[in-house]
N, C-alpha and C. Protein backbone atom coordinates (compact mmCIF):
# COMPACT_ATOMS: atom_id res chain seq x y z
N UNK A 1 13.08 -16.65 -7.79
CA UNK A 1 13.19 -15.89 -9.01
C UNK A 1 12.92 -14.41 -8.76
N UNK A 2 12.07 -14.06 -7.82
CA UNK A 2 11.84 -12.67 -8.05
C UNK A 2 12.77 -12.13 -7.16
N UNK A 3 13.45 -12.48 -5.91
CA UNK A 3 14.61 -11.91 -5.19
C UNK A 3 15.67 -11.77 -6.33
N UNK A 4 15.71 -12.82 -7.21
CA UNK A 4 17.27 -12.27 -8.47
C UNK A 4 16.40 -11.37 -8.91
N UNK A 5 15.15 -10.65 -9.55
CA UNK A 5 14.61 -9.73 -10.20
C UNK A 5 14.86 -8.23 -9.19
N UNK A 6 15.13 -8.34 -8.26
CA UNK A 6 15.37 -7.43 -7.14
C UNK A 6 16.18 -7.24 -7.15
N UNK A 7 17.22 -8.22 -7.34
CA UNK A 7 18.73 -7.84 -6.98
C UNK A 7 19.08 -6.63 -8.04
N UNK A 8 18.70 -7.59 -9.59
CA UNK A 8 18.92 -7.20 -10.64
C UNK A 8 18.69 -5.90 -10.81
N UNK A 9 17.36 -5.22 -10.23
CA UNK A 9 16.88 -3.88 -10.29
C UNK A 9 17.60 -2.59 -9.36
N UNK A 10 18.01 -3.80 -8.23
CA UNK A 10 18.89 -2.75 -7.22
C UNK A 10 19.95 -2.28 -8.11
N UNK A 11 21.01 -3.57 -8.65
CA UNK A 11 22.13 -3.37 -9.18
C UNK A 11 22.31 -2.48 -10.10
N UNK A 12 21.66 -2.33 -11.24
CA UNK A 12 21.23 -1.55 -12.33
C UNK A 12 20.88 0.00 -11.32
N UNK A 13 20.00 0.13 -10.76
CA UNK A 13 19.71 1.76 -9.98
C UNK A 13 21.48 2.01 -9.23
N UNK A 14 21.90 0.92 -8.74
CA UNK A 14 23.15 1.70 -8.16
C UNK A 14 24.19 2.25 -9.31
N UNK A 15 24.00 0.96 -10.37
CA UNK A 15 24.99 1.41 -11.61
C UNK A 15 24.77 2.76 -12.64
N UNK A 16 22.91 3.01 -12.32
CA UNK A 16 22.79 4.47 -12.92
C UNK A 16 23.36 5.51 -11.96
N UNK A 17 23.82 5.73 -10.39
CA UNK A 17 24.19 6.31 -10.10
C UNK A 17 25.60 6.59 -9.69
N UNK A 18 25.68 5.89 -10.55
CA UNK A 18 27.62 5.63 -10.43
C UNK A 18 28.09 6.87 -11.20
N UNK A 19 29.02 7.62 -10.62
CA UNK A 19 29.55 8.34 -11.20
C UNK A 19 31.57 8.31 -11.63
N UNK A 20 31.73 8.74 -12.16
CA UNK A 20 33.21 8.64 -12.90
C UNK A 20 34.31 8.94 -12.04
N UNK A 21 34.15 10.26 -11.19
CA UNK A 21 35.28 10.34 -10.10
C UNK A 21 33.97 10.23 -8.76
N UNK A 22 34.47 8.66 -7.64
CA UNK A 22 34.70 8.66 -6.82
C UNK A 22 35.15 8.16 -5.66
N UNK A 23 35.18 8.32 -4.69
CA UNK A 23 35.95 8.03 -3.11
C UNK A 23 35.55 6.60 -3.49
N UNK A 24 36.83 5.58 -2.57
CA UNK A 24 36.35 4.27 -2.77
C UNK A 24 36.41 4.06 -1.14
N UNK A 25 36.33 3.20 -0.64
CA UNK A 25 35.84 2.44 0.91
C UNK A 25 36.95 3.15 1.88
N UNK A 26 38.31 3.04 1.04
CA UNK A 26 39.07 3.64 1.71
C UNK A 26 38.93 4.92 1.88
N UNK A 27 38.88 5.49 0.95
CA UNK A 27 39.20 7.05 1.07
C UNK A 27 38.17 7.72 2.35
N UNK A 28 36.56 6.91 1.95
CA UNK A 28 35.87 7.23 2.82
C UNK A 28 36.05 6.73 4.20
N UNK A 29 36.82 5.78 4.76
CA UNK A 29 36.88 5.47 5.92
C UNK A 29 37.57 6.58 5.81
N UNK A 30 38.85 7.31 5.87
CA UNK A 30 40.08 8.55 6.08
C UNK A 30 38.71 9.30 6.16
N UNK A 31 38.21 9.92 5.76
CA UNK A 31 37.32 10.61 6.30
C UNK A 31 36.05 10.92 7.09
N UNK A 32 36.05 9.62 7.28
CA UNK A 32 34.69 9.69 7.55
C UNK A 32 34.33 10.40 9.53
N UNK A 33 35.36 10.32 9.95
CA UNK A 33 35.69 11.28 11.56
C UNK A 33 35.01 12.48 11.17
N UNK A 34 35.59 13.09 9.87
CA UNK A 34 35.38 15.03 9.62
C UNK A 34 34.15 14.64 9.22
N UNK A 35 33.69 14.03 8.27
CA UNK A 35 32.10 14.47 7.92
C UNK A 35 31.40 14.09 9.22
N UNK A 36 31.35 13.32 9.84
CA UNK A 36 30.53 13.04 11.10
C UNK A 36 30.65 13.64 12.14
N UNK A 37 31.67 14.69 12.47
CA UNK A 37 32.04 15.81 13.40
C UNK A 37 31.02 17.11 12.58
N UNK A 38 31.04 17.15 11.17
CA UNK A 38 30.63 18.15 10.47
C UNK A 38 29.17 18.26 10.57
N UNK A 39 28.61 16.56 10.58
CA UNK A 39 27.47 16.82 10.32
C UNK A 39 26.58 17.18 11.59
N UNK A 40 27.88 16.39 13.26
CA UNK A 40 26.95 16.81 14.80
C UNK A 40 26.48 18.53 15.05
N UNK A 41 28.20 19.12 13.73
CA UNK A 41 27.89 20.63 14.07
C UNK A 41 26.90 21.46 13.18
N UNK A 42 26.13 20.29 12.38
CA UNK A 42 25.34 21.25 11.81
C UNK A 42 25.43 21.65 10.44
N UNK A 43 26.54 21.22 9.97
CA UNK A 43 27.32 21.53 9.03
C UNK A 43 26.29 20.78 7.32
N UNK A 44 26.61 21.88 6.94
CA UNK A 44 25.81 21.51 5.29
C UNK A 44 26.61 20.16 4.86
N UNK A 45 26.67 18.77 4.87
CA UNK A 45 27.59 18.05 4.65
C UNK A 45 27.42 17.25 3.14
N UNK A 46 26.27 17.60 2.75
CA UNK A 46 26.08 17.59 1.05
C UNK A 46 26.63 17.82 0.21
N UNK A 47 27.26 19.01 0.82
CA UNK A 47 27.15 20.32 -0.41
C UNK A 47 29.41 20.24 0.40
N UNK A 48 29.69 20.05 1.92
CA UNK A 48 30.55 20.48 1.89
C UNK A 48 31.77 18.93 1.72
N UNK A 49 30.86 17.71 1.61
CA UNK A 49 31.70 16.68 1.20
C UNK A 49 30.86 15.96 0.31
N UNK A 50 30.38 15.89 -0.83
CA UNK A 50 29.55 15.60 -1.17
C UNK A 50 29.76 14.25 -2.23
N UNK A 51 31.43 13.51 -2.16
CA UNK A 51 32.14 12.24 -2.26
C UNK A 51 32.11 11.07 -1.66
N UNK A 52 32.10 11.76 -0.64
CA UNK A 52 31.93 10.68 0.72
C UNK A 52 30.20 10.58 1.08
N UNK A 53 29.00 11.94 0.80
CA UNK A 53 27.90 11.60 0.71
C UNK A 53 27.24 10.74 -0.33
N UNK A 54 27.76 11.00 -1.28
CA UNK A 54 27.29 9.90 -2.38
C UNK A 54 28.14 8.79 -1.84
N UNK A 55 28.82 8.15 -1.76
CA UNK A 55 29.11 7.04 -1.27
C UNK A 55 28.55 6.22 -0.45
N UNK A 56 28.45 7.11 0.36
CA UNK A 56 27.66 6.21 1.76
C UNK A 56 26.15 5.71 1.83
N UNK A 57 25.43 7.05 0.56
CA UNK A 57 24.35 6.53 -0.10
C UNK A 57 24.60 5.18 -1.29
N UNK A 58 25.48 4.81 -1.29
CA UNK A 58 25.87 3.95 -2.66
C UNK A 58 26.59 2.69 -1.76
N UNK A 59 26.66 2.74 -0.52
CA UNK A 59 27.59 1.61 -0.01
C UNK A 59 27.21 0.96 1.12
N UNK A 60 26.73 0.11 1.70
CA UNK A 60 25.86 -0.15 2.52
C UNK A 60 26.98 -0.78 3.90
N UNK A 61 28.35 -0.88 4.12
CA UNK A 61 29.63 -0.99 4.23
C UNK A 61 29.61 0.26 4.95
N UNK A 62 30.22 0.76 4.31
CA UNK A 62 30.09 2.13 4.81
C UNK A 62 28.76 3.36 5.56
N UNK A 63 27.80 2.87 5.02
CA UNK A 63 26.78 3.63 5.79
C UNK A 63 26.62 2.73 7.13
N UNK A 64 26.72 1.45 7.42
CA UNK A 64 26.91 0.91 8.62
C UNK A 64 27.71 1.92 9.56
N UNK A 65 28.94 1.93 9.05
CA UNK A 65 30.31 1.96 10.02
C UNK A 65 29.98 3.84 10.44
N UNK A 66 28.96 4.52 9.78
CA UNK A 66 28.89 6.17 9.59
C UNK A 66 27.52 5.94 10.62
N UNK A 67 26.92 5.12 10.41
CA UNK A 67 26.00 4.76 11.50
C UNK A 67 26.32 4.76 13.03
N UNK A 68 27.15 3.73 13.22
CA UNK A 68 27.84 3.62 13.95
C UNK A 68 28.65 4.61 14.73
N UNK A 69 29.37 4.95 14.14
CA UNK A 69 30.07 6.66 14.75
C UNK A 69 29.01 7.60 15.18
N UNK A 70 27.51 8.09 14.47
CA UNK A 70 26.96 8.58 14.82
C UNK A 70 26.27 8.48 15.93
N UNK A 71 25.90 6.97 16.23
CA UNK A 71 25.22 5.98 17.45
C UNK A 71 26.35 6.56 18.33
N UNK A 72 27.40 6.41 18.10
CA UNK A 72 28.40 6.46 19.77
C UNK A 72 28.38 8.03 20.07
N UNK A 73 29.10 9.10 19.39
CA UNK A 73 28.98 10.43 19.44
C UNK A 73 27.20 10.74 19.88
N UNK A 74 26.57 10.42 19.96
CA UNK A 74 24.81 10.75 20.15
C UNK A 74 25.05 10.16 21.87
N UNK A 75 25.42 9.00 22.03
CA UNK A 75 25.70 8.32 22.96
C UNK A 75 26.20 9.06 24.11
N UNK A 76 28.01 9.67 23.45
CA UNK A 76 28.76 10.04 24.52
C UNK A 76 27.69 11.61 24.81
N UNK A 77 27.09 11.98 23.99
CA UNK A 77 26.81 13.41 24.13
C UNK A 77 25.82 13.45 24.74
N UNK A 78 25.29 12.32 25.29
CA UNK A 78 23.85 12.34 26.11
C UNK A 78 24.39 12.13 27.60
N UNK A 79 25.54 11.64 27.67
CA UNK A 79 26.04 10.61 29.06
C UNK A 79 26.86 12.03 29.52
């Protein structure tokens, strides 16, 4: 019972931060190369994609796969 009370509370906090226009799984995969190039250079990536940042905070799918890219690029840049 209290894991559905969890769920329930997650679901509801993601649904207050749902907003009206945005990126869906796709759009953010098409981009997700430039924000993760943007963000190795330093780049304000909040403020300069900030569709694909709310998303990835909102999608747990997607923050994997942005994970991921970051793990390998950290990777190649050490080797």
């Amino acid at each position: 019972m209290e894991e559905n009370a969890a769920m329930t509370v997650n679901f509801l906090e993601m649904l207050a931060m749902t907003k009206e226009d945005e990126h869906s799984c796709a759009d953010v995969y098409e981009l997700l190369d430039q924000f993760v190039e943007l963000k190795v250079r330093g780049a304000d990536v909040d403020k300069l994609m900030p569709k694909v940042k709310h998303h990835l905070d909102m999608c747990k799918d997607c923050f994997e796969e942005y994970e991921s890219l970051m793990a390998a690029l950290e990777f190649e840049a050490e080797n």
